[in-house]
Protein backbone atom coordinates (compact mmCIF):
# COMPACT_ATOMS: atom_id res chain seq x y z
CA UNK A 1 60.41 32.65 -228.59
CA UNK A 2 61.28 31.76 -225.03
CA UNK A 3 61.73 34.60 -222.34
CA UNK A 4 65.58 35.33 -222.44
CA UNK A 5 65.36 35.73 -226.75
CA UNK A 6 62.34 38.16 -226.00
CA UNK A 7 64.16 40.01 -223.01
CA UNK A 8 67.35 40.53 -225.27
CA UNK A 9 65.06 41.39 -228.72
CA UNK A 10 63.47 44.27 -226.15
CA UNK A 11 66.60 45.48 -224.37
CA UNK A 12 69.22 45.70 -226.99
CA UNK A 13 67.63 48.36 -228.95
CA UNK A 14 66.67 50.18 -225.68
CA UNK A 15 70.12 49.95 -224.38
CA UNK A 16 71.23 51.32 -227.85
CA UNK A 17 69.32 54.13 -227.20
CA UNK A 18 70.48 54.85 -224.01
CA UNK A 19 74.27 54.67 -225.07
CA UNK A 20 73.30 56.81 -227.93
CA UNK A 21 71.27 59.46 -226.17
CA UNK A 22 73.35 59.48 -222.54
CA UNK A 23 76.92 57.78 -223.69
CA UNK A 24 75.85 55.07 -220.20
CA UNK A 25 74.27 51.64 -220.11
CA UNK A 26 70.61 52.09 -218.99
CA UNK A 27 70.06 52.02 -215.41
CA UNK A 28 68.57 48.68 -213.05
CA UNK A 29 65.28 50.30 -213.30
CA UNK A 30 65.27 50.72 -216.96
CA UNK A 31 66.33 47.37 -217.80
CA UNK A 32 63.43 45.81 -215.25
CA UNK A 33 60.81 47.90 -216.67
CA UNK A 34 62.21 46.42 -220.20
CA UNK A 35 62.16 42.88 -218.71
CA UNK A 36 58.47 42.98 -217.71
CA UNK A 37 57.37 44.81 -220.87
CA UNK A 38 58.92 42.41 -222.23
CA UNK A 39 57.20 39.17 -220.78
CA UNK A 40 54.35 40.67 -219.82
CA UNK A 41 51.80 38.94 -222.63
CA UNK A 42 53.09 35.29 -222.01
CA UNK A 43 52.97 36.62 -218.17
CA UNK A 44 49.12 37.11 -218.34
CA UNK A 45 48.29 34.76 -221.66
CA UNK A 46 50.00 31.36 -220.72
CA UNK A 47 48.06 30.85 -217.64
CA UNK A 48 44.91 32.33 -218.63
CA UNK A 49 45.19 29.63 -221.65
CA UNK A 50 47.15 26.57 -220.58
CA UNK A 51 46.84 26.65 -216.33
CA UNK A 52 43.22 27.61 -216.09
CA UNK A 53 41.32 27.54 -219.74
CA UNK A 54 39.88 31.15 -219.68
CA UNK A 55 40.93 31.81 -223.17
CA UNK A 56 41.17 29.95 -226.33
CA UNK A 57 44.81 30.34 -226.60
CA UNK A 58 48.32 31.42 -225.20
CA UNK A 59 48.72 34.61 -227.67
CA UNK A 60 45.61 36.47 -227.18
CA UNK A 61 44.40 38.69 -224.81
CA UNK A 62 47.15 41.01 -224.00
CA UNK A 63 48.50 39.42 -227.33
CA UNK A 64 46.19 41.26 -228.82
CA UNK A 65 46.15 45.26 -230.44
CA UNK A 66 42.41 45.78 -229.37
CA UNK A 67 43.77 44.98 -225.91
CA UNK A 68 47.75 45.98 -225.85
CA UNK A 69 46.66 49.23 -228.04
CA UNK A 70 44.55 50.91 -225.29
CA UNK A 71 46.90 49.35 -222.20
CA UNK A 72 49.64 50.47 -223.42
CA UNK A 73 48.21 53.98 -224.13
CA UNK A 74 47.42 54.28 -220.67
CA UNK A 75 50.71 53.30 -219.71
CA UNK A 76 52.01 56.64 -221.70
CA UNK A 77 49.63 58.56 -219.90
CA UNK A 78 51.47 57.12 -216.36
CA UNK A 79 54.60 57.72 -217.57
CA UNK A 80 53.69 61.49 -218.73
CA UNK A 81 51.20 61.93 -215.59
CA UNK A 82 54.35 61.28 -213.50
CA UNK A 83 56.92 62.10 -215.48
CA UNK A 84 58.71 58.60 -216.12
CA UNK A 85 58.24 59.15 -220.24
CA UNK A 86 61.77 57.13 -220.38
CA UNK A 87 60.13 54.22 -218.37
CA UNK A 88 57.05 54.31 -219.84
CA UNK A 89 58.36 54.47 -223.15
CA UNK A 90 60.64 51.23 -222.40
CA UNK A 91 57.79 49.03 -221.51
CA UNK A 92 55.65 49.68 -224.59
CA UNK A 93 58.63 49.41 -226.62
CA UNK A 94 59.57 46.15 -224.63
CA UNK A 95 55.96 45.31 -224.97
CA UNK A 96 55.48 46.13 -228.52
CA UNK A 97 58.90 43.76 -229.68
CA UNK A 98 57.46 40.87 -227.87
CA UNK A 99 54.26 41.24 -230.14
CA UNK A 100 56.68 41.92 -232.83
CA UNK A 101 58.57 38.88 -232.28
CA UNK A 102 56.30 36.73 -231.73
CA UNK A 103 54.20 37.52 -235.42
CA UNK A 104 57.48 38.34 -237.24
CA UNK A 105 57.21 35.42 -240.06
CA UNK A 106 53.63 36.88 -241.16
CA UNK A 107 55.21 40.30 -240.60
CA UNK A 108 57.85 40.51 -242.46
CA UNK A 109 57.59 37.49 -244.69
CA UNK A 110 56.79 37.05 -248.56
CA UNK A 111 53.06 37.61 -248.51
CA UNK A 112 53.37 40.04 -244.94
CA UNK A 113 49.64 39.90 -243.24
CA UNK A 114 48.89 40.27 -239.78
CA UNK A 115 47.68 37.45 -238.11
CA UNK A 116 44.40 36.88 -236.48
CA UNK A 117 45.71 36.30 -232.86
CA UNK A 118 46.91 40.06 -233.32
CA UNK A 119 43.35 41.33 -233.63
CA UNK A 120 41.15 38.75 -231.34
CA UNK A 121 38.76 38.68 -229.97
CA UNK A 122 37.73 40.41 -233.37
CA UNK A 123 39.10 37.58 -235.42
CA UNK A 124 39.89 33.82 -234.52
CA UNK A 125 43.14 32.60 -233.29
CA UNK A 126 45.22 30.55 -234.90
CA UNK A 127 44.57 26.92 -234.58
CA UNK A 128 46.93 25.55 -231.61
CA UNK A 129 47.22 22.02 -229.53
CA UNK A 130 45.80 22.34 -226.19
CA UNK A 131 49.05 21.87 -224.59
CA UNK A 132 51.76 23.72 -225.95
CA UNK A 133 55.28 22.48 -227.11
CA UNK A 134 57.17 23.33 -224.33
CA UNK A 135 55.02 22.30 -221.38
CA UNK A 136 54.63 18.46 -222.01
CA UNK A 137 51.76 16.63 -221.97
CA UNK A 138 51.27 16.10 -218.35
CA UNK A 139 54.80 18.08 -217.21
CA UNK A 140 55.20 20.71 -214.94
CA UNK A 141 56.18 23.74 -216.92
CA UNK A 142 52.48 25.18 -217.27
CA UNK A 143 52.20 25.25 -213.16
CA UNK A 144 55.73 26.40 -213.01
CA UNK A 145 55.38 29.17 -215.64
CA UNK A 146 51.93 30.50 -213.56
CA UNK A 147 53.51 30.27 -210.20
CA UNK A 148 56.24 32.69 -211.95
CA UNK A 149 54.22 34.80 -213.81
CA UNK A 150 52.41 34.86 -210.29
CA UNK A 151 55.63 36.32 -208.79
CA UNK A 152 56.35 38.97 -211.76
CA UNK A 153 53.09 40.18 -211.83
CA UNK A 154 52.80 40.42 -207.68
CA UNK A 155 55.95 42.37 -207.56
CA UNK A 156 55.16 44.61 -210.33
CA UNK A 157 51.82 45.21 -209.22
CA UNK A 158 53.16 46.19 -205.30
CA UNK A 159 55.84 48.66 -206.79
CA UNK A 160 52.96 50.07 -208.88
CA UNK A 161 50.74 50.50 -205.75
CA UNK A 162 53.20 52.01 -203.86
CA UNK A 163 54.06 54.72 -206.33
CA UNK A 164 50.20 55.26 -206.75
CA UNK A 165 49.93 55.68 -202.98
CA UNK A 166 52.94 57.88 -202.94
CA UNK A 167 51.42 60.02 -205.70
CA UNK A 168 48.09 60.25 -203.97
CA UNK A 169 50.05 60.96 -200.15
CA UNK A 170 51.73 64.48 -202.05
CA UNK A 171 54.93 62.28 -201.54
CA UNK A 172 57.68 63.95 -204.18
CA UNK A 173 58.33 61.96 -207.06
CA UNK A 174 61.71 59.56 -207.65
CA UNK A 175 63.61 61.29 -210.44
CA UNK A 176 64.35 59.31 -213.83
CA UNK A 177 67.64 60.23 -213.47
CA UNK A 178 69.51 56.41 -213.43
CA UNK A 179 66.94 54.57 -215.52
């Protein structure tokens, strides 16, 4: 899946939920913390994989449930620690359809099975070229997608930081009112 089908596979069911539960459209806030949730394995994976060769392929690591399973539990714990269960519920949800989407043919298919990149480094990957379809041998897209992922990842990590800092300063915490 590229990034925009995995944004819109995360956000339209949280949005639903939102119109549901609080008759609005979910807040800027909501819909970011939805965004990164929902990029955030290619985020990490693609360059670890295709930009520097740390591991053996672009869908494990945080591709994984013996790695997504206990991150995104401590993500829960944030959200309840500092009361932002809406957020923090968002991004595991985001995060969760990404892993969803991207397995959904041996999910959900005749013979459903999960498959092994879901449970490395216990199992094998899948079998994949070295270069994957959408970078081109020799193209750009694999430096272009790191420098990104770069970005995203910075960004995410500051605001993170900041709210740590804040929480360990006393400062009072930013309601979820607007998410």
């Amino acid at each position: 899946m590229f990034p925009v089908e995995h944004f819109l596979v995360a956000l339209l069911p949280v949005s639903m939920y939102v119109l549901v539960c609080d008759r609005r459209l979910p807040g800027v806030r909501l819909a970011a913390i939805a965004f990164i949730g929902s990029q955030l394995p290619d985020l990490v994976d693609k360059p670890l994989a295709y930009q520097f060769g740390l591991i053996p392929s672009g869908r494990v690591f945080m591709h994984s449930l013996p790695i997504a399973l206990p991150f995104l539990l401590g993500t829960m714990i944030y959200g309840w620690k500092t009361e932002r269960n809406r957020l923090s519920v968002g991004f595991s949800f985001a995060y969760l359809s990404h892993l969803v989407a991207d397995n959904y043919r041996p999910l959900f298919g005749p013979n459903p099975r999960i498959r092994s990149d879901l449970l490395w480094p216990f199992a094998d990957p899948v079998s994949r070229p070295d270069v994957p379809s959408w970078a081109g041998v020799g193209g750009i897209h694999t430096t272009l997608w790191t420098a990104f992922s770069l970005l995203v990842l910075s960004a995410a990590g500051i605001i993170i930081l900041i709210h740590l800092w804040q929480i360990i300063r006393g400062s009072p915490h930013v309601s979820e009112t607007g998410d």
